[in-house]
PDB file of N, CA and C in Angstrom:
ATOM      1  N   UNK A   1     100.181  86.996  98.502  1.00  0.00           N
ATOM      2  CA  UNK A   1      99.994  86.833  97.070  1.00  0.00           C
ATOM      3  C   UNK A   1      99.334  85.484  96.819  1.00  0.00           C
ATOM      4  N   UNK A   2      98.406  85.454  95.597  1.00  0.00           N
ATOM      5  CA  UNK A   2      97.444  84.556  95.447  1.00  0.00           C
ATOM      6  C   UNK A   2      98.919  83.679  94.381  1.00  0.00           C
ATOM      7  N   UNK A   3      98.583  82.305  95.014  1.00  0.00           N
ATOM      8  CA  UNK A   3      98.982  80.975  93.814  1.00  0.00           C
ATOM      9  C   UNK A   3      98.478  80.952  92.665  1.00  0.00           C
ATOM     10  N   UNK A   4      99.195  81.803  91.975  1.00  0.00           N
ATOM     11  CA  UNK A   4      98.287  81.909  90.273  1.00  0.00           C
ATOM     12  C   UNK A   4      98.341  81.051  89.850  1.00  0.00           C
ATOM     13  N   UNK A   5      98.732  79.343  89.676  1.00  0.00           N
ATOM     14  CA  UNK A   5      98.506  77.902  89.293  1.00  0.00           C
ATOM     15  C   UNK A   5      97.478  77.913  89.622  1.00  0.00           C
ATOM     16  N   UNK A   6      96.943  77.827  90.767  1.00  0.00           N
ATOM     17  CA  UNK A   6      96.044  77.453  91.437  1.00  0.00           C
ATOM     18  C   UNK A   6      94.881  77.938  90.837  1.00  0.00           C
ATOM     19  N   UNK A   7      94.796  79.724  91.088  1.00  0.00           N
ATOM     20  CA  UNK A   7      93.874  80.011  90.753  1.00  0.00           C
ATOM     21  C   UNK A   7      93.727  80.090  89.241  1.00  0.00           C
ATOM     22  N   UNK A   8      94.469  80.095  88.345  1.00  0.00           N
ATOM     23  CA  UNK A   8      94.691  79.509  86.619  1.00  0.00           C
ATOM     24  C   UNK A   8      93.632  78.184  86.686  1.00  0.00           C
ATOM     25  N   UNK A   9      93.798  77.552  87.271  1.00  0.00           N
ATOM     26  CA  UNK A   9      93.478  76.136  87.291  1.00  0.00           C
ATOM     27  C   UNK A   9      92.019  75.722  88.144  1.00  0.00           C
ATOM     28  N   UNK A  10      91.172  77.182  88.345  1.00  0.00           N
ATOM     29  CA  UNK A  10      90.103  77.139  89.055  1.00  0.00           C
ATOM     30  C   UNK A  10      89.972  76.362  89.950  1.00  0.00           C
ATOM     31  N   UNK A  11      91.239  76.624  91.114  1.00  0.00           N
ATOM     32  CA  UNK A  11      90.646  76.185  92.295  1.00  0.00           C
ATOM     33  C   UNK A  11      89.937  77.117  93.214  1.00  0.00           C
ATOM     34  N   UNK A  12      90.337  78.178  93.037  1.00  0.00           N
ATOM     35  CA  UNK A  12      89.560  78.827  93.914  1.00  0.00           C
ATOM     36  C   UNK A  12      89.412  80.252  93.187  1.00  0.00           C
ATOM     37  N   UNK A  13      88.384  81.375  94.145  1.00  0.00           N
ATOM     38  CA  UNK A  13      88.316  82.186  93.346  1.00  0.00           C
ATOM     39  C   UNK A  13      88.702  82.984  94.090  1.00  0.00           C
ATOM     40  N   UNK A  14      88.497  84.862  94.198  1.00  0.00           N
ATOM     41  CA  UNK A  14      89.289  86.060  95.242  1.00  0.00           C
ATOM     42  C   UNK A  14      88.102  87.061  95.300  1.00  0.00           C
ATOM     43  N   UNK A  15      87.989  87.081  96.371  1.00  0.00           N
ATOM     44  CA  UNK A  15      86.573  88.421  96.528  1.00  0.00           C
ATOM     45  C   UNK A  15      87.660  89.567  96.067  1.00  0.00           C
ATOM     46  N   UNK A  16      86.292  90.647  95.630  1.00  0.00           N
ATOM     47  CA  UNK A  16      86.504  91.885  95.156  1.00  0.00           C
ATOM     48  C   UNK A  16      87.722  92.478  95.727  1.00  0.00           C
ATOM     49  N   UNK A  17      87.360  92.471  97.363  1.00  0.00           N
ATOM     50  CA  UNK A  17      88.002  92.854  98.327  1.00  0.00           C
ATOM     51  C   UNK A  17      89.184  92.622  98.539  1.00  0.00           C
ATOM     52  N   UNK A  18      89.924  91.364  97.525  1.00  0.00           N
ATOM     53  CA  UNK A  18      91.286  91.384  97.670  1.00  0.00           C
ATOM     54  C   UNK A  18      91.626  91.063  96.322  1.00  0.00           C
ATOM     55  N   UNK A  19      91.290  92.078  95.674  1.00  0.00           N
ATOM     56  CA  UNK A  19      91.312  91.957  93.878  1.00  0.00           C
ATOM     57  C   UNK A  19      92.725  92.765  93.765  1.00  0.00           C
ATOM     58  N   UNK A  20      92.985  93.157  94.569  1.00  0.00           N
ATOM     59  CA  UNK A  20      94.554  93.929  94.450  1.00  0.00           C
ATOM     60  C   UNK A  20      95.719  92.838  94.680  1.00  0.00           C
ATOM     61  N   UNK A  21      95.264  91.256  95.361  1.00  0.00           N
ATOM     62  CA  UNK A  21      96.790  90.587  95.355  1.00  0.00           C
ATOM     63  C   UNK A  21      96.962  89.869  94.201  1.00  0.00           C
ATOM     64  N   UNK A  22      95.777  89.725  93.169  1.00  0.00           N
ATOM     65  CA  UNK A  22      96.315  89.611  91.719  1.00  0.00           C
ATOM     66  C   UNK A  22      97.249  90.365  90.693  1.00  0.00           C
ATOM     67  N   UNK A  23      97.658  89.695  90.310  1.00  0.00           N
ATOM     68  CA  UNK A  23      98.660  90.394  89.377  1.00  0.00           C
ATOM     69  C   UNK A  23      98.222  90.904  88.788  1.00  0.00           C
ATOM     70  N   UNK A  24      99.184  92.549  88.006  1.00  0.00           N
ATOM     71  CA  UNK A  24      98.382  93.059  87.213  1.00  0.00           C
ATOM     72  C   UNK A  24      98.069  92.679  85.874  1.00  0.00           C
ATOM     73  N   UNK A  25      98.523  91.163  85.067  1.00  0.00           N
ATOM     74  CA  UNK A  25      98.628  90.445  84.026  1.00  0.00           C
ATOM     75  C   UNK A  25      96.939  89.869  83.902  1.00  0.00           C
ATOM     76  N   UNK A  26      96.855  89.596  85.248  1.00  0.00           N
ATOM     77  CA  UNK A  26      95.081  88.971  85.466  1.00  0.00           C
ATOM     78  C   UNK A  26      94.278  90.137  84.376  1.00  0.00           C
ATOM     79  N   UNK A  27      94.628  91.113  84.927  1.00  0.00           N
ATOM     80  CA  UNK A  27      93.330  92.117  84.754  1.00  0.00           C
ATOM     81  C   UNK A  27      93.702  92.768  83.079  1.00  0.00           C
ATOM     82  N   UNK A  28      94.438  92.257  82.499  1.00  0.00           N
ATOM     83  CA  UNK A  28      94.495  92.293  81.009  1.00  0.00           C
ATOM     84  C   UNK A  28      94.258  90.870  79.787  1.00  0.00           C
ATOM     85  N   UNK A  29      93.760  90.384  80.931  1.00  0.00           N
ATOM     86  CA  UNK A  29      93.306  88.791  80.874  1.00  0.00           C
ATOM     87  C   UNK A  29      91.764  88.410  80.071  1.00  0.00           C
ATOM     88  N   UNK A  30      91.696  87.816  79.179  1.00  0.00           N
ATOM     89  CA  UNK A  30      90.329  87.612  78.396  1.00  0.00           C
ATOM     90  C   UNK A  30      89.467  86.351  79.507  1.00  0.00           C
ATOM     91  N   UNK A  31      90.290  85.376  80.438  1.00  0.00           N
ATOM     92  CA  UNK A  31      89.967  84.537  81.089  1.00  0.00           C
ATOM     93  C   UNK A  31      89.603  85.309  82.432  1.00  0.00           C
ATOM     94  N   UNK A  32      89.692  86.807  83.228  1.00  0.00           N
ATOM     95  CA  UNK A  32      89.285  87.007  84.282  1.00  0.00           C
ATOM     96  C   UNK A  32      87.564  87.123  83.750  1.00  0.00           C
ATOM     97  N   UNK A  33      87.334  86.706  85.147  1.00  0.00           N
ATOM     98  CA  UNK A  33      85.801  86.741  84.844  1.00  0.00           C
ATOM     99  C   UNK A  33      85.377  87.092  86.365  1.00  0.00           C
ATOM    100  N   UNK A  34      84.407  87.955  86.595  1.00  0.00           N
ATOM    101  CA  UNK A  34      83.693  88.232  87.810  1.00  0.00           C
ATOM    102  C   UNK A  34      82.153  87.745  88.044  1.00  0.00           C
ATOM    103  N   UNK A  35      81.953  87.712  89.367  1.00  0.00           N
ATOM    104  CA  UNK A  35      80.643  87.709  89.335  1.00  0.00           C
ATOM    105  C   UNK A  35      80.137  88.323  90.676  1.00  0.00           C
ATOM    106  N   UNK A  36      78.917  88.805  90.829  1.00  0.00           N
ATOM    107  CA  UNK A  36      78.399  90.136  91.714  1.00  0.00           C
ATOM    108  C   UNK A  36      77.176  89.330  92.145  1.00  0.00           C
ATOM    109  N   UNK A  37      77.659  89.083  93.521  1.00  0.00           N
ATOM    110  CA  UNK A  37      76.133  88.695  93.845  1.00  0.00           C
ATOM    111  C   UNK A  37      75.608  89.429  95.113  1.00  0.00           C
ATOM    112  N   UNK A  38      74.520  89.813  95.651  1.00  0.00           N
ATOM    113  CA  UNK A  38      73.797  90.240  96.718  1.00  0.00           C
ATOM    114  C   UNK A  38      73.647  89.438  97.732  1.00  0.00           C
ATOM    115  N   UNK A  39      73.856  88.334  97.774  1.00  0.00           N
ATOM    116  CA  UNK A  39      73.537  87.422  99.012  1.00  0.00           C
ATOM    117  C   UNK A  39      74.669  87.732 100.085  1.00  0.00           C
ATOM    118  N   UNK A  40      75.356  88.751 100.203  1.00  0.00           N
ATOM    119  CA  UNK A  40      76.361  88.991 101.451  1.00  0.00           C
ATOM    120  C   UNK A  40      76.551  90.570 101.391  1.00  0.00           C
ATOM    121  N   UNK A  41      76.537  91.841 101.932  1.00  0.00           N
ATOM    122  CA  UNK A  41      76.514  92.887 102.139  1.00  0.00           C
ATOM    123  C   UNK A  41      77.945  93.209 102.165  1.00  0.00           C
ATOM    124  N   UNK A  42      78.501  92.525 103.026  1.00  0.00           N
ATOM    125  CA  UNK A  42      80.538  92.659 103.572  1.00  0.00           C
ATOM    126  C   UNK A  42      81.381  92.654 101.983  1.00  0.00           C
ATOM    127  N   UNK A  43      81.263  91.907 101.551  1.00  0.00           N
ATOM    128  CA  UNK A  43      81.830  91.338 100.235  1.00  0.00           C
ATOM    129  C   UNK A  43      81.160  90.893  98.648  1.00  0.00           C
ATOM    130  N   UNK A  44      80.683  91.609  97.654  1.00  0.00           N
ATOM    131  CA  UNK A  44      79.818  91.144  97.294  1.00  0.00           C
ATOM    132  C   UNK A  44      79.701  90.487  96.094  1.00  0.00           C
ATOM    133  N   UNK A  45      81.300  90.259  95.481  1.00  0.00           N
ATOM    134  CA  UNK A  45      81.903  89.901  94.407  1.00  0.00           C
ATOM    135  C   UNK A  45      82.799  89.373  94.263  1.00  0.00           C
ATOM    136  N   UNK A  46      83.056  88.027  93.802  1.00  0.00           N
ATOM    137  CA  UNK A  46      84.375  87.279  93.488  1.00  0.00           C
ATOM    138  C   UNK A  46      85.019  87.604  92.033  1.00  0.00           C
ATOM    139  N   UNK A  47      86.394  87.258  91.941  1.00  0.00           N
ATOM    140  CA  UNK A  47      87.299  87.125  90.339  1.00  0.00           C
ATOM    141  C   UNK A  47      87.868  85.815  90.421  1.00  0.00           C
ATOM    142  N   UNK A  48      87.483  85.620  89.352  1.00  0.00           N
ATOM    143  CA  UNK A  48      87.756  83.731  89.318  1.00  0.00           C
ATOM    144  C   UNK A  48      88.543  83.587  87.637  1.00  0.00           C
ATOM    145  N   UNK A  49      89.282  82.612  87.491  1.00  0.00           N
ATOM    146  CA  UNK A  49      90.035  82.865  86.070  1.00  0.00           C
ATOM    147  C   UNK A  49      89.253  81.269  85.426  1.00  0.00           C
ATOM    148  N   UNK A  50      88.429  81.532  84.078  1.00  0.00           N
ATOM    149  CA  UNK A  50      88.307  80.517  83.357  1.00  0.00           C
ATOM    150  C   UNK A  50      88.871  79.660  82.304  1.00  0.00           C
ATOM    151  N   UNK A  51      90.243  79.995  82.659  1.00  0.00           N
ATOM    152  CA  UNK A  51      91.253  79.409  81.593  1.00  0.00           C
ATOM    153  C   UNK A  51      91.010  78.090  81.417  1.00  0.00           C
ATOM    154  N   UNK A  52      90.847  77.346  82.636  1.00  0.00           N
ATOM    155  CA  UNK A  52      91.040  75.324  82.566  1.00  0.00           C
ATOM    156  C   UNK A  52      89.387  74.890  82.079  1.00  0.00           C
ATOM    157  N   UNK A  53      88.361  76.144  81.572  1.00  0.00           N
ATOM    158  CA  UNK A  53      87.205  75.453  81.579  1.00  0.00           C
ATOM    159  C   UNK A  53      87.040  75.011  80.041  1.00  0.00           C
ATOM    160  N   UNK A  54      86.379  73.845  79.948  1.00  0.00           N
ATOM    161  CA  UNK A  54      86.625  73.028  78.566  1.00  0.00           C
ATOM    162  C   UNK A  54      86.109  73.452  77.645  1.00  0.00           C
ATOM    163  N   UNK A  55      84.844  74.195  77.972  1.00  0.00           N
ATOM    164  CA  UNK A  55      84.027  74.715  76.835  1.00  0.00           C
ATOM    165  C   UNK A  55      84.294  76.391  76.750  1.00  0.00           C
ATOM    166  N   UNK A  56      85.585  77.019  77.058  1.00  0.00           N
ATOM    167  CA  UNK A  56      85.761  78.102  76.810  1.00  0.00           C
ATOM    168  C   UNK A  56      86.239  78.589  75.250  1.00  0.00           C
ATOM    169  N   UNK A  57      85.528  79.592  75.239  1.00  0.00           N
ATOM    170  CA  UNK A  57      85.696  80.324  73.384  1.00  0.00           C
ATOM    171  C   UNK A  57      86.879  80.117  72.297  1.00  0.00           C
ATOM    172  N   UNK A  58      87.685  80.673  72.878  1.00  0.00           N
ATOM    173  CA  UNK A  58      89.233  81.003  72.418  1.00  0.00           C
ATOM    174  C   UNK A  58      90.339  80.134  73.378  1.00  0.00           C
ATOM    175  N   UNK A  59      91.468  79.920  71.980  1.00  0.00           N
ATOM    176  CA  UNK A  59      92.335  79.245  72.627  1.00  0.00           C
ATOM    177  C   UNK A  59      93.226  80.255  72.996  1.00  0.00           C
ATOM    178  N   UNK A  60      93.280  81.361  73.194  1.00  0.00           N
ATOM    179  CA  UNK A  60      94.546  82.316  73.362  1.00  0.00           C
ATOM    180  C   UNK A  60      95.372  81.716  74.621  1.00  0.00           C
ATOM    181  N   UNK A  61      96.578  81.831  74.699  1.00  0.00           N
ATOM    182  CA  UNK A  61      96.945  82.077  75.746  1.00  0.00           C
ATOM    183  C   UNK A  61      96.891  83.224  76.958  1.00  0.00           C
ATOM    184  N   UNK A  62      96.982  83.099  78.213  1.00  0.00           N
ATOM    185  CA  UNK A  62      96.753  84.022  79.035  1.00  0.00           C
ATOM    186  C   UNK A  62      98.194  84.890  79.256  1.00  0.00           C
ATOM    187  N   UNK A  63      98.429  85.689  79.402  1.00  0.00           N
ATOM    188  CA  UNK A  63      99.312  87.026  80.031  1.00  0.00           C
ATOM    189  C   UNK A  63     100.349  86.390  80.700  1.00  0.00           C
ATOM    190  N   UNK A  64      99.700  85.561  81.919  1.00  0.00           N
ATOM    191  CA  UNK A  64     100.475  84.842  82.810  1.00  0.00           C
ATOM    192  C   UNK A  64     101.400  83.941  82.331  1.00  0.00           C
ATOM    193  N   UNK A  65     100.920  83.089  81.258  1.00  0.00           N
ATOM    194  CA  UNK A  65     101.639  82.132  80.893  1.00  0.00           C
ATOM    195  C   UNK A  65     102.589  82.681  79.773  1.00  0.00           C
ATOM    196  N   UNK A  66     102.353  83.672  78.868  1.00  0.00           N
ATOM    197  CA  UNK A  66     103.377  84.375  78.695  1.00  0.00           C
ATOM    198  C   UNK A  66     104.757  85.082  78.909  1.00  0.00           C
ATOM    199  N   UNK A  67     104.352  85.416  80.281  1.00  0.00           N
ATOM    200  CA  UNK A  67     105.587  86.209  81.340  1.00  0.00           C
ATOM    201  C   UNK A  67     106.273  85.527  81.990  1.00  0.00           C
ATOM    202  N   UNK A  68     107.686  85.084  82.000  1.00  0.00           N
ATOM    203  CA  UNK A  68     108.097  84.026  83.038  1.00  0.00           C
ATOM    204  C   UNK A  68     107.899  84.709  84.295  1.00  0.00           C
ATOM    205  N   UNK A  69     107.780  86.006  84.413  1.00  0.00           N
ATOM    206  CA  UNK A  69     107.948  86.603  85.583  1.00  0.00           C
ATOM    207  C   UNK A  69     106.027  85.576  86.385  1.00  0.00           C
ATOM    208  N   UNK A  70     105.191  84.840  86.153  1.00  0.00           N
ATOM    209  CA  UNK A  70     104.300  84.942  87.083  1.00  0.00           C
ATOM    210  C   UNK A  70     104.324  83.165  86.634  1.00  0.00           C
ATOM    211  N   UNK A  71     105.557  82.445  86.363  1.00  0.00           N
ATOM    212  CA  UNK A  71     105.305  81.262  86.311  1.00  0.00           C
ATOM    213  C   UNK A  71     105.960  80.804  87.962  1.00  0.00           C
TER     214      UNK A  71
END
């Protein structure tokens, strides 16, 4: 299981390929964000969460931080 601080906090991001050890709170999330690139055949897409970025839209809170269950 992915460190959802962590990845809340854009340290890192999760290829496609292991888009299942996110919680299912991520994926009802206005902050998941993907991106699809071609430069690798094996893997070709990361999910990265833009919650900590400064110039993001909305202040909502995320799912996660809602649920004690994923603090």
């Amino acid at each position: 299981m992915i460190n959802l601080h962590e990845f809340r906090a854009g340290q890192y991001s999760v290829p496609f390929s292991c888009g299942d050890e996110l919680p299912e709170c991520c994926f009802a999330c206005v902050y998941l964000l993907s991106h699809e690139t071609d430069a690798c055949l094996c893997d070709s897409g990361l999910y990265f969460c833009g919650y900590s970025w400064p110039d993001k839209l909305t202040q909502t809170a995320p799912p996660c931080l809602l649920d004690p269950r994923w603090f």
